[in-house]
Protein backbone atom coordinates (compact mmCIF):
# COMPACT_ATOMS: atom_id res chain seq x y z
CA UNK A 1 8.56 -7.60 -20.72
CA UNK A 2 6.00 -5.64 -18.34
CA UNK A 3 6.64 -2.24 -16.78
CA UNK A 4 6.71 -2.93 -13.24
CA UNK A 5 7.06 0.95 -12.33
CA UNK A 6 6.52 3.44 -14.52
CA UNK A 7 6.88 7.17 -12.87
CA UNK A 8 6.24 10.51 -15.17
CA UNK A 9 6.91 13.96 -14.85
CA UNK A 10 8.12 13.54 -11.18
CA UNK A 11 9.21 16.88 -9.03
CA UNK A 12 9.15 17.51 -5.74
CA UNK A 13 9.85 20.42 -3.52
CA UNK A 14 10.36 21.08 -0.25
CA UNK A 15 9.65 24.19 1.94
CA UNK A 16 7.34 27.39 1.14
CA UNK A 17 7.27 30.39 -0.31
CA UNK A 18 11.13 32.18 -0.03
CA UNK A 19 12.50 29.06 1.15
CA UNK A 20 12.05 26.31 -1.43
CA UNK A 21 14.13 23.67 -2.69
CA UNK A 22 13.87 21.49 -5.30
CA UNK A 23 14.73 18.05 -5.27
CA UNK A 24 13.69 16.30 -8.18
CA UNK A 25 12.77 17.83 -11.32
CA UNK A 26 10.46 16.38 -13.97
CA UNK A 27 11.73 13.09 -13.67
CA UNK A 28 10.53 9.80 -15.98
CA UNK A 29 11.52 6.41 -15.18
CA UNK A 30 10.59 3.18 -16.05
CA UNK A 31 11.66 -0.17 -14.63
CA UNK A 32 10.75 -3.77 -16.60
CA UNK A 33 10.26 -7.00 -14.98
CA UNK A 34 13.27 -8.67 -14.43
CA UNK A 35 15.62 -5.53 -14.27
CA UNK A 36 18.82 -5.17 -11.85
CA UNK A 37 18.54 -1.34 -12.14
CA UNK A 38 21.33 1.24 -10.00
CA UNK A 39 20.69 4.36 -9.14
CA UNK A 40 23.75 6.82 -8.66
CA UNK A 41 24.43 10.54 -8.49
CA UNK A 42 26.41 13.10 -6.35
CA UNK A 43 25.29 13.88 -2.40
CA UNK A 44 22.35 15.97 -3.06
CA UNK A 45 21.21 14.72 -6.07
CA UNK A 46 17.68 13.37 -5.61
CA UNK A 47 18.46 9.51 -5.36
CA UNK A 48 17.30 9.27 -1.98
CA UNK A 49 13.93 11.08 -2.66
CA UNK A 50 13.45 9.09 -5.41
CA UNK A 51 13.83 6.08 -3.82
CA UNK A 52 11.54 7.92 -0.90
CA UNK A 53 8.95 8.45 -3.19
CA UNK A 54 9.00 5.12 -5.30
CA UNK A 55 9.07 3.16 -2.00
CA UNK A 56 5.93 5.75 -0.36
CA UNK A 57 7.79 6.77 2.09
CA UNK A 58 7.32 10.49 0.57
CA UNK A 59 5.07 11.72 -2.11
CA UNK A 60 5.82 13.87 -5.09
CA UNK A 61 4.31 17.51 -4.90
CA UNK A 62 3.33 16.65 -8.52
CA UNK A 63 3.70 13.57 -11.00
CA UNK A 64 2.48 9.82 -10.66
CA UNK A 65 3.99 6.33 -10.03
CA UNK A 66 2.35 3.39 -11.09
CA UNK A 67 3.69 0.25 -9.55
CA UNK A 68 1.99 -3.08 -11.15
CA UNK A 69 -0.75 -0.89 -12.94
CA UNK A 70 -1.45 0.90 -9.89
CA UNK A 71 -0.88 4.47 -9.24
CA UNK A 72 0.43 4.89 -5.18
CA UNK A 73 0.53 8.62 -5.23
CA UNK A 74 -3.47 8.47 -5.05
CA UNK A 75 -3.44 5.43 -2.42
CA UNK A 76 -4.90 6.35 1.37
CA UNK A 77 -3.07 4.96 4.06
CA UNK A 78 -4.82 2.35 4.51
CA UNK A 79 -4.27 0.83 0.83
CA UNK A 80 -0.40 1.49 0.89
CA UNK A 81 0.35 -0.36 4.01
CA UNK A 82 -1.34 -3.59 2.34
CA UNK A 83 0.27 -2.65 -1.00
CA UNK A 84 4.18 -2.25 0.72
CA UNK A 85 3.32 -5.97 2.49
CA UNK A 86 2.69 -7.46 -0.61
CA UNK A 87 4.23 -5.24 -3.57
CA UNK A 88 7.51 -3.92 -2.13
CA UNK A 89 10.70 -5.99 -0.35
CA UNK A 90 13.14 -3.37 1.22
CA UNK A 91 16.47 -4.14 2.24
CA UNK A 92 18.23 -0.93 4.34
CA UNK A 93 21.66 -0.23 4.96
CA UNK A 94 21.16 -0.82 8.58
CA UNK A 95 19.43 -4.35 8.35
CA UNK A 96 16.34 -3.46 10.16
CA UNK A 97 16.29 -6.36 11.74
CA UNK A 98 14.20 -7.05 15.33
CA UNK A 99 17.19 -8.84 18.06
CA UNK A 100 13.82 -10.23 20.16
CA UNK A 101 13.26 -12.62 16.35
CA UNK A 102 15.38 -15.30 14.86
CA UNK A 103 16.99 -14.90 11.68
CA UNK A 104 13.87 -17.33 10.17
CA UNK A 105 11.07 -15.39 12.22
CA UNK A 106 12.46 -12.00 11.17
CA UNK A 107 12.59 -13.51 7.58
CA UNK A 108 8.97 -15.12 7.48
CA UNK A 109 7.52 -11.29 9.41
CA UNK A 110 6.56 -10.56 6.39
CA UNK A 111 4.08 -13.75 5.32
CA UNK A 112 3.27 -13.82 8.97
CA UNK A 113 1.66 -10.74 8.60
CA UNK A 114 -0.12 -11.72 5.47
CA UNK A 115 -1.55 -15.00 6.89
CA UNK A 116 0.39 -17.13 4.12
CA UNK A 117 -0.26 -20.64 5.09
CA UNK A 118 2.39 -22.58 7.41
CA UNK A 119 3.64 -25.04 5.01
CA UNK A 120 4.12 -22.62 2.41
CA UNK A 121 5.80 -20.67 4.59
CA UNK A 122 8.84 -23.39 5.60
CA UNK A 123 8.82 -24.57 1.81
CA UNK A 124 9.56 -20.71 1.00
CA UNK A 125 12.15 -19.71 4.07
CA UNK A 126 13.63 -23.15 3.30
CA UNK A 127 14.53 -22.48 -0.72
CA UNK A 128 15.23 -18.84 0.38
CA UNK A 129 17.88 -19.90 2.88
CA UNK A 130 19.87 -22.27 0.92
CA UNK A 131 20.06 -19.85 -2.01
CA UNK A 132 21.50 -17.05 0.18
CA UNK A 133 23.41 -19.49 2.34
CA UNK A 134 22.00 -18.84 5.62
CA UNK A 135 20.30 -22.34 6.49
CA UNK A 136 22.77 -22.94 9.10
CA UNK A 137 21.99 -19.99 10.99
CA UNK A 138 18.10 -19.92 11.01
CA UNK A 139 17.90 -20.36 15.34
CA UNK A 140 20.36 -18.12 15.80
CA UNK A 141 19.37 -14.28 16.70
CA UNK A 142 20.68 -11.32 14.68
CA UNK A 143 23.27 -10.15 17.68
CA UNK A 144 24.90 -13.83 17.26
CA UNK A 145 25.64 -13.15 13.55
CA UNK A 146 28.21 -11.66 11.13
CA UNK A 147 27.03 -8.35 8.78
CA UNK A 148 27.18 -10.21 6.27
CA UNK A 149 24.71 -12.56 7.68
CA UNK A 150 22.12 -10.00 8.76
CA UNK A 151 22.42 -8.42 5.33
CA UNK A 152 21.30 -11.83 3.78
CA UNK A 153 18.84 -12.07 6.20
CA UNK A 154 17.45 -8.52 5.40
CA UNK A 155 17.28 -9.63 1.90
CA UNK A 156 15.01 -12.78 2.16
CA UNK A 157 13.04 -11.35 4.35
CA UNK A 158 12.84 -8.55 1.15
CA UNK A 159 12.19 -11.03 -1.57
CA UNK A 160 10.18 -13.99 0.70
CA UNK A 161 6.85 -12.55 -0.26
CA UNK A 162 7.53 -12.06 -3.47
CA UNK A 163 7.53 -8.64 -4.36
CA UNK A 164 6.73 -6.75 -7.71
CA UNK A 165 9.81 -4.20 -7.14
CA UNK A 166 12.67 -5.12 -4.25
CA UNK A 167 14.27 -1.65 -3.16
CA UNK A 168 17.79 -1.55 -1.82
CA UNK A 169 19.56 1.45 -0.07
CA UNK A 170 22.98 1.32 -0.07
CA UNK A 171 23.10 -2.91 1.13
CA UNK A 172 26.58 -2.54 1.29
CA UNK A 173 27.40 0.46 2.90
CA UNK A 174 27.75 -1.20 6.35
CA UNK A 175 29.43 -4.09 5.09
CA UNK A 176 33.33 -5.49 4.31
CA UNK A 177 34.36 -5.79 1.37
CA UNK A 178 33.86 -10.10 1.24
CA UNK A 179 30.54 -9.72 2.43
CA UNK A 180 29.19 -6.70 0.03
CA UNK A 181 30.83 -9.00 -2.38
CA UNK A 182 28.64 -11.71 -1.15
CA UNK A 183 25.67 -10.06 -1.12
CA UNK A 184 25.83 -8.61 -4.39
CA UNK A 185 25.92 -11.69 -5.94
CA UNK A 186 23.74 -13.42 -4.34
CA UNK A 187 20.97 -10.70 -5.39
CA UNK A 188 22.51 -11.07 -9.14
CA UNK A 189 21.23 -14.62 -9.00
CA UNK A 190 18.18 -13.74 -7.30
CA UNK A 191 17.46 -11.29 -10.24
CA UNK A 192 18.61 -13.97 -13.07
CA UNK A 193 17.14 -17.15 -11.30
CA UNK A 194 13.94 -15.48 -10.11
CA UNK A 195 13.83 -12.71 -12.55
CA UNK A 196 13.48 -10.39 -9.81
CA UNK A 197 12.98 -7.06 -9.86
CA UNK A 198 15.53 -4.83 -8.17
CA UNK A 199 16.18 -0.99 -7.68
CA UNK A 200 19.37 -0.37 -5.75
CA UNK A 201 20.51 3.38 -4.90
CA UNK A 202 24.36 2.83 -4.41
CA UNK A 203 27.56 5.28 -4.07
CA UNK A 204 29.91 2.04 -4.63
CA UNK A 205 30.91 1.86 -7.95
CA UNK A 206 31.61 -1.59 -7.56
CA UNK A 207 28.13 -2.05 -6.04
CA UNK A 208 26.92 -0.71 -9.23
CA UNK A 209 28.63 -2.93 -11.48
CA UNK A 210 26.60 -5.92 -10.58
CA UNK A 211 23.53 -3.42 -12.02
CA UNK A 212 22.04 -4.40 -15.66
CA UNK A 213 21.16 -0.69 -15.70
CA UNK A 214 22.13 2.34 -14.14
CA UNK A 215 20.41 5.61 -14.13
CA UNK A 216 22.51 8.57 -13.13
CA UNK A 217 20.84 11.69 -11.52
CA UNK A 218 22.87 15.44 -11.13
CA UNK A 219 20.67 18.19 -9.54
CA UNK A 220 17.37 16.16 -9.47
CA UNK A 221 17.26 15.83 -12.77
CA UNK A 222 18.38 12.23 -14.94
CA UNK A 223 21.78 12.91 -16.33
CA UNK A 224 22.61 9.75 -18.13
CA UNK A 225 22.34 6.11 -18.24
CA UNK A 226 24.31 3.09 -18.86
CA UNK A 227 23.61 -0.44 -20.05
CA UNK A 228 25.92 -3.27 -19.19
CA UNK A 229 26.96 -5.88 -22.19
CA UNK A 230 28.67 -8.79 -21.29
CA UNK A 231 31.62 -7.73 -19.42
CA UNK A 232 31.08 -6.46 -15.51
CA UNK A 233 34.72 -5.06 -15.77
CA UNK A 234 34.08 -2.82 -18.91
CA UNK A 235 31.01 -1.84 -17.81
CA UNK A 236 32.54 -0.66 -13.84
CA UNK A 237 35.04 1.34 -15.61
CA UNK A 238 32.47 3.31 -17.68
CA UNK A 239 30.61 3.90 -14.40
CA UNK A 240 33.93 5.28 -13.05
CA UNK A 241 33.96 7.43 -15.65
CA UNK A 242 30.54 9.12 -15.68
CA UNK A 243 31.42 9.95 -11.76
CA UNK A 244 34.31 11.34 -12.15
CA UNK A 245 32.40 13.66 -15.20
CA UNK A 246 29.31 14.61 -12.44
CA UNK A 247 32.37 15.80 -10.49
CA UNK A 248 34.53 14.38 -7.36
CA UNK A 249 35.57 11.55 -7.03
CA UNK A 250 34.36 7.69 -6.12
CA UNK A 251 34.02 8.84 -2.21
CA UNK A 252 32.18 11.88 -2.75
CA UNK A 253 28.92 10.44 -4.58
CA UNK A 254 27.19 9.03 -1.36
């Protein structure tokens, strides 16, 4: 399997001179094609940097991340816009989603902007639907739907262009516990049907258990990681018990 991201010797730190902090020290990761890969750690940790600095949102004060052979930490502006359009689906805690769009014209904004052709376009939002069980509600407009619904919709709008590396941040934290349920599994099929690529930062132990992988970071630097076998129940209990050994409990690791 390919390395879709490798990133080496990652640190960054914030502030200046007498006032510096340190959020991520020295950290190397790499992600393969087709990996379902969590991302956990106490408040403070360095997940959400990471995920900052993966997704170019931020940039490392020193270290590199290649994504698909390229290296974004020496990308202009320019180059990283077209490079998040076509290399990167996001799906945020907070949908994202535009109320002035449908649920099919905010999930097809991203092949809009590309200029992918028309038919390709309904073939893909068509296929993308039925898989995530939102065909019914295509004409309807985000402020007519459930959270669970918008969530789905945030996520093939993520994966309709398809992406090298989808990012997630915290997809469930907004949602009930039937629809995070939902949701989870319907990007476990995307990742074993599609052999997509997925990065989720989660507090939700649960959440996590859907993960093939999960990386745990303490104090910006990688403190373990975990591999599931076969069994999603084994597995959540071992991620239960790596929290409760970075300290606190379930509730405080967000």
């Amino acid at each position: 399997m390919n390395n879709v991201l490798v990133a080496k010797n990652l640190k960054k730190i914030y502030g200046s001179r007498g006032n510096v902090y340190t959020a991520l020290y020295d950290i190397d990761l790499e992600i393969k094609e087709g990996e379902f890969i969590g991302i956990m750690g106490p408040s403070g940790a360095g997940k959400t940097t990471l995920l900052n600095i993966i997704s170019t949102i931020d940039t490392p004060t020193s270290g590199t991340v290649t994504i698909d052979g390229d290296n974004i930490v020496k990308m202009d502006e320019d180059k990283l816009s077209s490079f998040r359009r076509n290399k990167l689906g996001f799906i945020f805690q907070d949908f994202n989603l535009l109320d002035t769009l449908t649920i099919k014209e905010n999930i097809i904004l991203p092949l809009a902007l590309s200029k992918i052709d028309h038919k390709e376009i309904e073939i893909r939002v068509k296929k993308i639907a039925f898989n995530l069980g939102i065909t019914d509600i295509l004409n309807k407009y985000p402020y007519e739907v459930s959270g669970g619904q918008k969530q789905r919709t945030a996520a093939a709008r993520a994966i309709i262009n398809k992406p090298s590396l989808i990012l997630a941040d915290e997809p469930t934290g907004a949602l009930d516990s039937k629809s995070s349920q939902e949701l989870l599994q319907c990007l476990s099929d995307l990742n074993e049907s599609d052999n997509a690529t997925i990065m989720m930062v989660t507090h939700d132990a649960f959440a996590a258990s859907y993960c093939k992988r999960i990386l745990f970071i303490k104090d910006g630097k990688l403190f373990t990681e975990l591999v599931r076998g076969n069994s999603r129940k084994v597995f959540f209990q071992k991620i239960l018990d790596v929290l409760k050994t970075l300290g606190g409990d379930n509730n405080d690791l967000i």
